[in-house]
N, C-alpha and C. Protein backbone atom coordinates (compact mmCIF):
# COMPACT_ATOMS: atom_id res chain seq x y z
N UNK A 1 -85.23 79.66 90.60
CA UNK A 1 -85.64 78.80 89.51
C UNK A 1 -84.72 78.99 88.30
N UNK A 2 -84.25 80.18 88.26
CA UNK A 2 -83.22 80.05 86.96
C UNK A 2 -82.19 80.06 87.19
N UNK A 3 -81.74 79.94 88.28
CA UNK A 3 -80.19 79.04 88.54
C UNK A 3 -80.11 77.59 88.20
N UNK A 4 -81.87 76.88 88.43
CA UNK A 4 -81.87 75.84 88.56
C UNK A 4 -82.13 75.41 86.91
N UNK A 5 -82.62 76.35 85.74
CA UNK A 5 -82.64 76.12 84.88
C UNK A 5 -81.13 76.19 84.09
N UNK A 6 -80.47 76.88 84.43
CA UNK A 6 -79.24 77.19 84.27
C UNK A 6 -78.14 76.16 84.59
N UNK A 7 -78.36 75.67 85.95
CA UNK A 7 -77.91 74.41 86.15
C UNK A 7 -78.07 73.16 85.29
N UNK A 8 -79.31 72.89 84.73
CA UNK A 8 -79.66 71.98 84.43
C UNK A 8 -79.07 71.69 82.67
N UNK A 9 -79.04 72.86 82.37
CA UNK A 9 -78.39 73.36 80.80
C UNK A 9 -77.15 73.14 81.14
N UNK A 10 -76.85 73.17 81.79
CA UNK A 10 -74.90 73.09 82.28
C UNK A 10 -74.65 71.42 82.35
N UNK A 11 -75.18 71.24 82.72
CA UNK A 11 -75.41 69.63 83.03
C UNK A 11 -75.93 68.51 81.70
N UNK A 12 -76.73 69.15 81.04
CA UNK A 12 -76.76 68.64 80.04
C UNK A 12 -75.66 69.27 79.03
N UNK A 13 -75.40 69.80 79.05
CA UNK A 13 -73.85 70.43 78.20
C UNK A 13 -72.77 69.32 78.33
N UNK A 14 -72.45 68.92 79.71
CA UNK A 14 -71.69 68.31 79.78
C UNK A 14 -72.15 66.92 79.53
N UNK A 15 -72.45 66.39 79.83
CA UNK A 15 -72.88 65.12 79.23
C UNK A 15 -73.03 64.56 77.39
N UNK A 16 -73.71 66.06 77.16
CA UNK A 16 -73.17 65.90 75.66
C UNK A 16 -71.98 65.66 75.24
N UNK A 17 -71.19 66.85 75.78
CA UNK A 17 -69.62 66.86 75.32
C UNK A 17 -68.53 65.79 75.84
N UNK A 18 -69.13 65.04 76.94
CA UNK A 18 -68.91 63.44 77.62
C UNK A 18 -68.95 62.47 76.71
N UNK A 19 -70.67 62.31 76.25
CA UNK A 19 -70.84 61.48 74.85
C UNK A 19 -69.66 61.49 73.93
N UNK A 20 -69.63 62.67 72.94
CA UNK A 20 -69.03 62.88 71.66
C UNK A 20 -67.58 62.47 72.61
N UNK A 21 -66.80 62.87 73.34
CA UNK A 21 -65.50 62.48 73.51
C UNK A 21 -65.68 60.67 73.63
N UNK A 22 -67.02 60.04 74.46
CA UNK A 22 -66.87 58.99 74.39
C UNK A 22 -66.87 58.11 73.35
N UNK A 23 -67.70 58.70 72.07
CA UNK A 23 -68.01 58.07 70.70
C UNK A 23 -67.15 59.04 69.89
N UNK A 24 -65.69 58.41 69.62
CA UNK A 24 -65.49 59.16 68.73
C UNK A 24 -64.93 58.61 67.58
N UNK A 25 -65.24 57.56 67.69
CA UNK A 25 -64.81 56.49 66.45
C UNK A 25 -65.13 56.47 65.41
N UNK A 26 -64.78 56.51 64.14
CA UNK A 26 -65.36 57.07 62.93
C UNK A 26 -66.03 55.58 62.44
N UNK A 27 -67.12 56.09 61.25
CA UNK A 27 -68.13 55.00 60.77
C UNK A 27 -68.64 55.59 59.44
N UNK A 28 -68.62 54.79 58.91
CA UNK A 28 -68.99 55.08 57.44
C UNK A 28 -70.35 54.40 57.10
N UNK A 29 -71.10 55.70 56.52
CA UNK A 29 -73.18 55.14 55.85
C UNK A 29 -72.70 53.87 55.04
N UNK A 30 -73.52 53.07 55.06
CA UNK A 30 -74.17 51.97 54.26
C UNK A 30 -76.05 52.02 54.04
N UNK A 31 -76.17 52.46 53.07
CA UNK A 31 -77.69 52.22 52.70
C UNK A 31 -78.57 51.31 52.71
N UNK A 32 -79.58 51.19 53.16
CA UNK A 32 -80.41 49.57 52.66
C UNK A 32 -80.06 49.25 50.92
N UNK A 33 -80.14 50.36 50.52
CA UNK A 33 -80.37 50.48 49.02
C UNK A 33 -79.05 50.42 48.55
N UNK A 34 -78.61 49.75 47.42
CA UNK A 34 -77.06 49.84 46.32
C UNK A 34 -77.54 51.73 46.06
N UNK A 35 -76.84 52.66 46.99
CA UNK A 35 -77.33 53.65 45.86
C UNK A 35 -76.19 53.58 44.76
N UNK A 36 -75.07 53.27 45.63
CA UNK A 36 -73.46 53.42 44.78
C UNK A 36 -73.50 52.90 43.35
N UNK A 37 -75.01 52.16 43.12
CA UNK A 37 -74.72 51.75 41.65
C UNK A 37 -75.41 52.59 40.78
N UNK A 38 -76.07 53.26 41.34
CA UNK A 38 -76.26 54.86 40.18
C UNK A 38 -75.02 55.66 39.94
N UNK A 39 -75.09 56.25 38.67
CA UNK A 39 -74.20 56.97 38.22
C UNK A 39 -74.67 58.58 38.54
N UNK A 40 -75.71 58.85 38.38
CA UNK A 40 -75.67 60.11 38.58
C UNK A 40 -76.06 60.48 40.69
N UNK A 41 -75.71 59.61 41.50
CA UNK A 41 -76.28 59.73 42.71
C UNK A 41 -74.93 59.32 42.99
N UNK A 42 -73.95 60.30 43.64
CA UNK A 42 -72.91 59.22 44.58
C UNK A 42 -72.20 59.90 45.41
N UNK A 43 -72.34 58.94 46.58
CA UNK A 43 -72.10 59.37 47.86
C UNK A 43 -70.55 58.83 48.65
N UNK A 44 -70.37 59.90 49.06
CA UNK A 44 -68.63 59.35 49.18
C UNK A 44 -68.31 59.06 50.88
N UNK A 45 -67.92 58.16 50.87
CA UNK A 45 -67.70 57.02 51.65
C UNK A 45 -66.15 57.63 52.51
N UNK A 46 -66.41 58.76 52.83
CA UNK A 46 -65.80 59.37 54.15
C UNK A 46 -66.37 58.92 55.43
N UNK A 47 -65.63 58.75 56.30
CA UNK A 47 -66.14 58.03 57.61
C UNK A 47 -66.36 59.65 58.31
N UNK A 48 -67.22 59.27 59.22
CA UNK A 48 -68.08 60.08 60.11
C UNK A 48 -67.81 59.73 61.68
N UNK A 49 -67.60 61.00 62.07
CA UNK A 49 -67.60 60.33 63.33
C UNK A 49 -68.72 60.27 64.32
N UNK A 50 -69.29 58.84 64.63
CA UNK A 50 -70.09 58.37 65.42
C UNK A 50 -71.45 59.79 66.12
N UNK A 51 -70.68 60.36 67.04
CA UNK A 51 -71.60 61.39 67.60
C UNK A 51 -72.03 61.97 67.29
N UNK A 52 -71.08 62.53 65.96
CA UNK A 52 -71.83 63.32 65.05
C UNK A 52 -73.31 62.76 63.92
N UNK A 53 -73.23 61.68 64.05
CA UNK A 53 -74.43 61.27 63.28
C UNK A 53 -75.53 61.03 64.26
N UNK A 54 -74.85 60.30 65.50
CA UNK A 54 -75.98 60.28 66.55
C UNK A 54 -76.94 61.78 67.04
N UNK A 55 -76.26 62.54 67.33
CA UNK A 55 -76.57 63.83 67.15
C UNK A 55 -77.65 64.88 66.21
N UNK A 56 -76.76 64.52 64.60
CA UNK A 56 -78.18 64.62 63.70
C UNK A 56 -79.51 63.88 63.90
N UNK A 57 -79.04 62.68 64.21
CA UNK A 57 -80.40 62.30 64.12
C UNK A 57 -81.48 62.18 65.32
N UNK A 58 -80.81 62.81 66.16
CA UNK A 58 -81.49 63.85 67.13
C UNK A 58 -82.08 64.97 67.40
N UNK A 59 -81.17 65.58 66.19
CA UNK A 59 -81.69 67.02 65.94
C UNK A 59 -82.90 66.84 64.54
N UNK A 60 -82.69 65.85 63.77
CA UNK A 60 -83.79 65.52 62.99
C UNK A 60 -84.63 65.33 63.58
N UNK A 61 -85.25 64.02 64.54
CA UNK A 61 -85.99 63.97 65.19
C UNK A 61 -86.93 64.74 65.92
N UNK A 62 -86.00 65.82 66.34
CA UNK A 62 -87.08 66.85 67.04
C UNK A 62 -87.40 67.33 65.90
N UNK A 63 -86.52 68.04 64.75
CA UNK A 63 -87.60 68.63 63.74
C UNK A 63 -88.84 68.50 63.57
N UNK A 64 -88.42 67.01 63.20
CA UNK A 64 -89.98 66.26 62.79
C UNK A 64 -91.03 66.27 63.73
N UNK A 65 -90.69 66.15 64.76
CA UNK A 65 -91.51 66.45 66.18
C UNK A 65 -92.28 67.92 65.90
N UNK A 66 -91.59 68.77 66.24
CA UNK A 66 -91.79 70.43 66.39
C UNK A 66 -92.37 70.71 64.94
N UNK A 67 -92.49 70.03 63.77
CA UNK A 67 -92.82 70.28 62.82
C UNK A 67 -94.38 69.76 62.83
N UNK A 68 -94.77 68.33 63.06
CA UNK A 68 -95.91 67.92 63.34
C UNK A 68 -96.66 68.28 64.50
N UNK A 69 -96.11 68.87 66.19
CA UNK A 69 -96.76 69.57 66.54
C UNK A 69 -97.53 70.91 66.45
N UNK A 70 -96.44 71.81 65.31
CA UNK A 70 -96.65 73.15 64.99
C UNK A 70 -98.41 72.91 64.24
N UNK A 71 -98.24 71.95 63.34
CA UNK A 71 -99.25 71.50 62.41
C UNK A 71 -100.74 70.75 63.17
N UNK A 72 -100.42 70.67 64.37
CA UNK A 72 -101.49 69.82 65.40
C UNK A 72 -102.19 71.16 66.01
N UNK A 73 -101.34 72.44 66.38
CA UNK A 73 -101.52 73.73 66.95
C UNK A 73 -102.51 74.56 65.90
N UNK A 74 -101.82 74.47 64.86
CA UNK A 74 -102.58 75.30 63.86
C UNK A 74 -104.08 74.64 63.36
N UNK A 75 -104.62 73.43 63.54
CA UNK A 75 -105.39 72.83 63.18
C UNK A 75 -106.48 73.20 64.04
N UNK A 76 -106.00 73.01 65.57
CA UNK A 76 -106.47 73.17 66.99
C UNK A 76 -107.16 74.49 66.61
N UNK A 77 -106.20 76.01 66.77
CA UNK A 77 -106.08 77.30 66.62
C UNK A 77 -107.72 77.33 65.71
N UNK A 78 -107.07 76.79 64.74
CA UNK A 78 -108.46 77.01 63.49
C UNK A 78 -109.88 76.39 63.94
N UNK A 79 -109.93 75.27 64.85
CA UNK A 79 -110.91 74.55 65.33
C UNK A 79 -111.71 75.63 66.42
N UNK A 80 -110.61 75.77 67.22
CA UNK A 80 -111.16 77.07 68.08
C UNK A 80 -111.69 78.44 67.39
N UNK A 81 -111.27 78.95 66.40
CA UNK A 81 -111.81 80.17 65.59
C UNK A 81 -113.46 79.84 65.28
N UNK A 82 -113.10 78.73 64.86
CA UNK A 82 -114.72 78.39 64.29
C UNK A 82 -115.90 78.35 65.13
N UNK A 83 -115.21 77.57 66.47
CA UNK A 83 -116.25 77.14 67.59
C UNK A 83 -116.75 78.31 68.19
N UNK A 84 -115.65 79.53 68.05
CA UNK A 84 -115.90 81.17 69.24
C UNK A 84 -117.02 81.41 67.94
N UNK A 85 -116.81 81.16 66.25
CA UNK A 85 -117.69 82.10 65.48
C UNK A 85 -118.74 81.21 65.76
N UNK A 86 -119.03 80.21 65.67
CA UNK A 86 -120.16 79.69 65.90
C UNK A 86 -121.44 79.80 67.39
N UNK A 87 -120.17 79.88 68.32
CA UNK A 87 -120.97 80.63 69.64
C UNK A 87 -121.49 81.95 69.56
N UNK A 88 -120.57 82.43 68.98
CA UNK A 88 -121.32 84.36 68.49
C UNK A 88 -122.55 84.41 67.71
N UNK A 89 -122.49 83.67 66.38
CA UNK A 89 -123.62 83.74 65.72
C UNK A 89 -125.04 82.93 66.64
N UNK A 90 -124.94 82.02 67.42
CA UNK A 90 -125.65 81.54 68.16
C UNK A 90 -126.16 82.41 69.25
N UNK A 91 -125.70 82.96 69.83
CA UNK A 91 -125.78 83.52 70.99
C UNK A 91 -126.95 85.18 70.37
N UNK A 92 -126.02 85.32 69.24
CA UNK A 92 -127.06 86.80 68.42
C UNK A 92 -128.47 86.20 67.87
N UNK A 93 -128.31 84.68 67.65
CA UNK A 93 -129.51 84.37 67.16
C UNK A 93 -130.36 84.26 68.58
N UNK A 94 -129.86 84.03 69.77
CA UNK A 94 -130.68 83.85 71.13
C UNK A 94 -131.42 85.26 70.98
N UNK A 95 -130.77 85.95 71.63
CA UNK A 95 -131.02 87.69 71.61
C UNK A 95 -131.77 88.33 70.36
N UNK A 96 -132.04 87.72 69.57
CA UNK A 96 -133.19 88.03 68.29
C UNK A 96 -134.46 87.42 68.54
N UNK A 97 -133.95 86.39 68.86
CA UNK A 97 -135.74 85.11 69.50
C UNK A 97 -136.26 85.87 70.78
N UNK A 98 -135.12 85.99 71.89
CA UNK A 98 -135.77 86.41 72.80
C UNK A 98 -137.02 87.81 72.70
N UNK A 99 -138.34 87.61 73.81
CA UNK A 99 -139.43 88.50 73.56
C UNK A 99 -138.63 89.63 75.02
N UNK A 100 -138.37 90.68 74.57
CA UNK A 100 -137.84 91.81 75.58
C UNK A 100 -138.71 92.44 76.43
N UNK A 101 -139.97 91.91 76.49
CA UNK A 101 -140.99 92.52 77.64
C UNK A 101 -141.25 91.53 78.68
N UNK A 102 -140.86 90.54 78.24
CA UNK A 102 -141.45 89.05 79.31
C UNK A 102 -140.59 89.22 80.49
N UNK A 103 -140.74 89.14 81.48
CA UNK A 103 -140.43 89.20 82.84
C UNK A 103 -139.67 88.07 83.09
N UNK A 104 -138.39 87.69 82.73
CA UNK A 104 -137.80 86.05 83.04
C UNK A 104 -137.23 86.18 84.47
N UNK A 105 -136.99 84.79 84.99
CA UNK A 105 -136.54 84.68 86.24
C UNK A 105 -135.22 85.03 86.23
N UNK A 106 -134.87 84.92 87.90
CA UNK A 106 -133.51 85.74 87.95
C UNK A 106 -132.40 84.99 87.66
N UNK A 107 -132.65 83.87 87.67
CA UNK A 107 -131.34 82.65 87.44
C UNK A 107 -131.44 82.64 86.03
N UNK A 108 -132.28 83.23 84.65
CA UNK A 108 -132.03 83.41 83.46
C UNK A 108 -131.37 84.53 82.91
N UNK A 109 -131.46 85.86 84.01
CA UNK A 109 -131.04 87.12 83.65
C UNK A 109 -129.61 86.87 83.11
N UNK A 110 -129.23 87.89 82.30
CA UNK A 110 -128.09 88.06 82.12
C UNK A 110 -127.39 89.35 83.02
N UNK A 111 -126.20 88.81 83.91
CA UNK A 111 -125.64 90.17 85.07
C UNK A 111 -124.51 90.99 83.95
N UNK A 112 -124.65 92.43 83.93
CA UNK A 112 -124.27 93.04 83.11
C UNK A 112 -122.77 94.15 83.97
C-alpha cells in the first residue's frame, strides 16, 4: 500500500510539473474594480506566469476548505462533549431514583 501511495504522489508530481511547463505564458491581474485609480493602493502590473496563479488559487482553495472544515470539527467535538456530559448526569440521576432492594428482572440488570 505505500508503494502504491508513493506511486500515486509521483504521478501527481508529474503532472503538475507537465501543467506549469504547459502554461507558461505570462498574464497580467486585471480587477473587476479600477483599483489603479487609488493613490494610496497600487498594484504593479508585472505579468505572472499562468501556473503560477492557477496554482495559488488552488492552494487558496484548499485553505479555505481545511479552514471551514477544522471549524465544522470543533463545533462537532464540542456537540459531543455536551451530549457524553449530559448522558453522565442522566444516567447518575437513574442510579439515585433507582429503589436498591427491588428485585428487577434480568434483562434490566446491569452486567458488571
Amino acid at each position: 500500500m505505500r508503494w502504491f501511495k508513493t506511486l500515486l504522489w509521483t504521478l501527481a508530481f508529474f503532472v503538475a510539473v507537465l501543467f506549469a511547463i504547459q502554461n507558461r505564458s505570462d498574464v497580467t491581474l486585471r480587477f473587476v474594480f479600477p483599483i489603479e485609480n487609488y493613490q494610496w493602493f497600487e498594484i504593479p502590473q508585472t505579468p505572472i506566469p499562468l501556473f503560477l496563479i492557477i496554482f495559488c488559487s488552488i492552494f487558496l482553495g484548499v485553505l479555505i476548505g481545511v479552514g471551514g472544515d477544522i471549524g465544522r470539527r470543533y463545533r462537532l467535538k464540542k456537540t459531543l462533549r455536551q451530549n457524553q456530559k449530559t448522558i453522565e448526569r442522566l444516567e447518575r440521576e437513574v442510579q439515585s431514583i433507582r429503589i436498591p432492594d427491588l428485585d428487577q428482572p434480568s434483562f434490566l440488570k446491569k452486567e458488571v
